[in-house]
N, C-alpha and C. Protein backbone atom coordinates (compact mmCIF):
# COMPACT_ATOMS: atom_id res chain seq x y z
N UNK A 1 18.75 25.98 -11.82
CA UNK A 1 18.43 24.71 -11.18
C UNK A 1 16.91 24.59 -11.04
N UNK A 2 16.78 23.22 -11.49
CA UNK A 2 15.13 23.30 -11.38
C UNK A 2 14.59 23.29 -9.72
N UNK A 3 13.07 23.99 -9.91
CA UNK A 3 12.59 24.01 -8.28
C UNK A 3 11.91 22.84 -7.78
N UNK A 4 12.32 21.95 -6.69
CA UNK A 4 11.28 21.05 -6.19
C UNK A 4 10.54 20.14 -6.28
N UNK A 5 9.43 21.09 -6.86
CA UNK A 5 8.33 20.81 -7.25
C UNK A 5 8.20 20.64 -8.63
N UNK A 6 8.84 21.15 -9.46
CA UNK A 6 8.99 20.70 -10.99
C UNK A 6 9.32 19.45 -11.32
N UNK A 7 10.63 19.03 -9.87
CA UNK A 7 11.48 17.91 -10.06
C UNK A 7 10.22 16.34 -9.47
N UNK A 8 9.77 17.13 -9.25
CA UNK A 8 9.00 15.89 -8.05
C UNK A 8 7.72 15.94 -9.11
N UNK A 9 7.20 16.51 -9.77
CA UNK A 9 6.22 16.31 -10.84
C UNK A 9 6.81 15.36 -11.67
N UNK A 10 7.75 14.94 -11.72
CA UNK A 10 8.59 14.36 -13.31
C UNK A 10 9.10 13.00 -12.58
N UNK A 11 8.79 12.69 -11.57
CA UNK A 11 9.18 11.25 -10.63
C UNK A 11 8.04 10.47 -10.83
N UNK A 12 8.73 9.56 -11.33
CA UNK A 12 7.68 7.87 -11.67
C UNK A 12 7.01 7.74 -10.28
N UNK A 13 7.68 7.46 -9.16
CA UNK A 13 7.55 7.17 -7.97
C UNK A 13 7.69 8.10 -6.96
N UNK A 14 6.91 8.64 -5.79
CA UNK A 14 7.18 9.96 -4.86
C UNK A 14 7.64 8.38 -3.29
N UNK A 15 8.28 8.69 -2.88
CA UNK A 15 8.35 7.90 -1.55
C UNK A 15 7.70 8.89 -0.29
N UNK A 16 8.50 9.97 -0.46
CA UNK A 16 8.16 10.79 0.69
C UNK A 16 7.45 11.82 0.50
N UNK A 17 7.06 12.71 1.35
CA UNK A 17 6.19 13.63 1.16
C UNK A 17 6.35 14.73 3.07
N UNK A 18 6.58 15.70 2.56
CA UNK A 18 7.05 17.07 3.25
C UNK A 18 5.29 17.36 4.14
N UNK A 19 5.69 17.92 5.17
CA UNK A 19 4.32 18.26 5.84
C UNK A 19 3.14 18.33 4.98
N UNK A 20 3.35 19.30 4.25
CA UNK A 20 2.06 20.08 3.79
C UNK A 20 1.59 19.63 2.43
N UNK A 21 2.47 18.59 1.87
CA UNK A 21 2.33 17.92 0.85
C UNK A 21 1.50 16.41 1.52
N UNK A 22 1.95 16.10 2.76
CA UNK A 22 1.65 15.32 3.09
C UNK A 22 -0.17 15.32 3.46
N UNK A 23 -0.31 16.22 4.42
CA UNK A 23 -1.95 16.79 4.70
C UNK A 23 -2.44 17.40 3.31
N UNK A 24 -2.48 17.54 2.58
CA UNK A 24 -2.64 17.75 0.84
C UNK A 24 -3.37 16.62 -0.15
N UNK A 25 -2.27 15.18 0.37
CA UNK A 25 -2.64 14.11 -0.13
C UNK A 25 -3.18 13.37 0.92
N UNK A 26 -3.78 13.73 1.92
CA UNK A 26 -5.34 13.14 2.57
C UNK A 26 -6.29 13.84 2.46
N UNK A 27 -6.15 15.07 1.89
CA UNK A 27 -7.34 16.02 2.25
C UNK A 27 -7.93 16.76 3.10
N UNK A 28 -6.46 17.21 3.89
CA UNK A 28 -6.63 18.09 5.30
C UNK A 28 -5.78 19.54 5.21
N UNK A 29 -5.79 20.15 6.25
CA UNK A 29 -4.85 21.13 5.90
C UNK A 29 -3.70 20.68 6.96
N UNK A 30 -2.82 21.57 7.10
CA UNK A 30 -1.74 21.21 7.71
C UNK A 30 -1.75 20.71 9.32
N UNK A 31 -2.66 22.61 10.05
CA UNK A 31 -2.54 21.94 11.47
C UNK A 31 -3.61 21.29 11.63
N UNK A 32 -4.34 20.28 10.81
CA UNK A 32 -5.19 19.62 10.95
C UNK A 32 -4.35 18.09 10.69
N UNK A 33 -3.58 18.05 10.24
CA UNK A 33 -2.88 16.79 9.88
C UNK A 33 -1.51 16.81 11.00
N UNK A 34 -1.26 17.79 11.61
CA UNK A 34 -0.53 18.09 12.73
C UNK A 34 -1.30 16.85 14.03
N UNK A 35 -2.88 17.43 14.12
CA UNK A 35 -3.14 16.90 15.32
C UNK A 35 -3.43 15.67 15.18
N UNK A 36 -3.43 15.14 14.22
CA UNK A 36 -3.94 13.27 13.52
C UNK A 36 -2.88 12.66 13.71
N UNK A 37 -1.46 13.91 13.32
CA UNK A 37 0.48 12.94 13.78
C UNK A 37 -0.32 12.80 15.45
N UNK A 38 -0.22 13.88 16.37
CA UNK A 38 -0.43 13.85 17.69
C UNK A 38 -1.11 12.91 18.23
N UNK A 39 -2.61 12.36 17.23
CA UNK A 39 -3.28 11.83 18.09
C UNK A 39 -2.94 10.55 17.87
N UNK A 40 -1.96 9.94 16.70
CA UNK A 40 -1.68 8.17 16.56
C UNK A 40 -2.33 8.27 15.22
N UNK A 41 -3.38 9.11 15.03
CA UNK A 41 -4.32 8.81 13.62
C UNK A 41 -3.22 8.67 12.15
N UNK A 42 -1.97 9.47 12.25
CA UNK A 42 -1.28 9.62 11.12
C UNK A 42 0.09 8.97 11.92
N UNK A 43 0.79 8.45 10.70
CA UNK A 43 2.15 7.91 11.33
C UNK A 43 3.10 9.36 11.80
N UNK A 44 4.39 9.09 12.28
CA UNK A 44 4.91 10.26 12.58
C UNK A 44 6.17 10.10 11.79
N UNK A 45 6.72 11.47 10.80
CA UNK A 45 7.29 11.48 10.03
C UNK A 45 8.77 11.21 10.43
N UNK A 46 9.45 10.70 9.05
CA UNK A 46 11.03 9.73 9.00
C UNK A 46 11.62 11.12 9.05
N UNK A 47 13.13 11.42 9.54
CA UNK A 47 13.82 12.38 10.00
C UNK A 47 15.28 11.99 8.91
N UNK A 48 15.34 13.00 7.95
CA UNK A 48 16.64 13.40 7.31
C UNK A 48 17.11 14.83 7.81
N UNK A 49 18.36 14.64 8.88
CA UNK A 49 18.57 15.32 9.57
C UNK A 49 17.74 16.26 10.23
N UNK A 50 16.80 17.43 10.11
CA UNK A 50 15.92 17.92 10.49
C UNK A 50 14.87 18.17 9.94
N UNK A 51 15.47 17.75 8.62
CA UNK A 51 13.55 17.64 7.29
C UNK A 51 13.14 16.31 7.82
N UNK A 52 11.75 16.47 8.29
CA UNK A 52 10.57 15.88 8.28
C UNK A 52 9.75 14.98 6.73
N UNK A 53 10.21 14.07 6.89
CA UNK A 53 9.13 13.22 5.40
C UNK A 53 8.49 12.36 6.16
N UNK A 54 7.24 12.50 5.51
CA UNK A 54 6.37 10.99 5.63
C UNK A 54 6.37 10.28 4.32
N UNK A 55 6.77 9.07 4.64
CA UNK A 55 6.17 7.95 3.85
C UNK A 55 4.96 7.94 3.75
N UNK A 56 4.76 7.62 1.85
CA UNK A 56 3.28 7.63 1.61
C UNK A 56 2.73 6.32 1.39
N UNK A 57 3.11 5.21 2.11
CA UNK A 57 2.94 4.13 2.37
C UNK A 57 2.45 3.74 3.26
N UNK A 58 3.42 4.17 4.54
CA UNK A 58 2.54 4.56 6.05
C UNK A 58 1.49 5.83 5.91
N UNK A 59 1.54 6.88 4.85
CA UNK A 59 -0.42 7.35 4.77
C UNK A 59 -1.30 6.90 4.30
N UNK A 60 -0.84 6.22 3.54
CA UNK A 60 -1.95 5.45 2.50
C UNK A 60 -2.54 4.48 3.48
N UNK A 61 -1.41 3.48 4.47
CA UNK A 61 -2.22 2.48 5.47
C UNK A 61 -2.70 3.50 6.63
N UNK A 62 -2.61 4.40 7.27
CA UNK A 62 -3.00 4.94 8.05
C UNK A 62 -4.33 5.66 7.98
N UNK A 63 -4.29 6.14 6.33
CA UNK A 63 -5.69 6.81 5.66
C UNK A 63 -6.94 5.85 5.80
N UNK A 64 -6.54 4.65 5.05
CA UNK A 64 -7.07 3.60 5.21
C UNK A 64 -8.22 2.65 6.24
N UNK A 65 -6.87 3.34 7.55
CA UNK A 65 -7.34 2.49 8.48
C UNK A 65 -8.62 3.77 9.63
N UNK A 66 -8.40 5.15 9.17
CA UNK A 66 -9.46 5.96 9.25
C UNK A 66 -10.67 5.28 9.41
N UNK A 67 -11.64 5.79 10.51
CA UNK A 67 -12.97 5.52 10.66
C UNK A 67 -13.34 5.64 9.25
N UNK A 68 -14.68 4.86 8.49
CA UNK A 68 -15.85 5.27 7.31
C UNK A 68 -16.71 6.26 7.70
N UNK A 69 -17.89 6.85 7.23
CA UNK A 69 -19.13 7.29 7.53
C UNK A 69 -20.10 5.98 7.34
N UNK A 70 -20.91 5.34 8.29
CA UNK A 70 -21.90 4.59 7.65
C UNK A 70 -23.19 5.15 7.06
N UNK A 71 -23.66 4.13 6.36
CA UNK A 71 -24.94 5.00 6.34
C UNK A 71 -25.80 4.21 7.18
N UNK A 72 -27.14 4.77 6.90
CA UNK A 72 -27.72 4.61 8.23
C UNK A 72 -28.81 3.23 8.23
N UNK A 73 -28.46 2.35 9.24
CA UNK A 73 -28.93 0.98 8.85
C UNK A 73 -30.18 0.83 8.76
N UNK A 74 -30.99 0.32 8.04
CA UNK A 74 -32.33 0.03 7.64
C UNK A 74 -32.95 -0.83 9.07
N UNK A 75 -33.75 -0.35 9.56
CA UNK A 75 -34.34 -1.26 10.29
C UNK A 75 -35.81 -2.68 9.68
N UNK A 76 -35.08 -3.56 9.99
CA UNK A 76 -35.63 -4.71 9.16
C UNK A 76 -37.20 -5.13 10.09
N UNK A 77 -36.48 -4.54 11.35
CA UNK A 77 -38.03 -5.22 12.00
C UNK A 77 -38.93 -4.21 12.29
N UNK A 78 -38.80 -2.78 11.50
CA UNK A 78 -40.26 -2.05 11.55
C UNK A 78 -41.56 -2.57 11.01
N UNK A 79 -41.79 -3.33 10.21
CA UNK A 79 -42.92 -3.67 9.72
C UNK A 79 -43.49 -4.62 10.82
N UNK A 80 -42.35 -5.18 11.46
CA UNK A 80 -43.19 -6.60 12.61
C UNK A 80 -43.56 -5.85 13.84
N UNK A 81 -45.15 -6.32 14.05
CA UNK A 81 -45.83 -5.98 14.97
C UNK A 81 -45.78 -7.11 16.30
């Protein structure tokens, strides 16, 4: 029987996504994507019986809606004396 992850490589479409797959595809590690569920920052995962999935629909809008870095604004009125 194929494993998993072989099977889920070969899917047109992924819907869900398992903890650590989930913090993976934002670019965090796990108990770092643990405390982002905790803090509201990440949605909190759909329940098939006791497996945990997140929708990567609700990460993608949740990633999204993540603070930017700005850069740092030019001040226009240094030259005026």
């Amino acid at each position: 029987m194929a494993q998993r992850a072989e099977i889920t490589a070969r899917l047109p479409v992924v819907f869900g996504l398992g903890r650590n797959e989930a913090a993976a595809a934002i670019g965090v590690s796990a108990p770092t994507f643990d405390t982002l569920v905790q803090k509201g920052m990440m949605p909190k995962p759909h329940l098939i019986g006791t497996r945990k999935i997140w929708d990567v629909d609700e990460l993608r809008a949740a990633f999204k809606a993540l603070p930017q870095e700005q850069e740092d604004e030019i001040d226009t009125w240094a030259d005026v004396a």
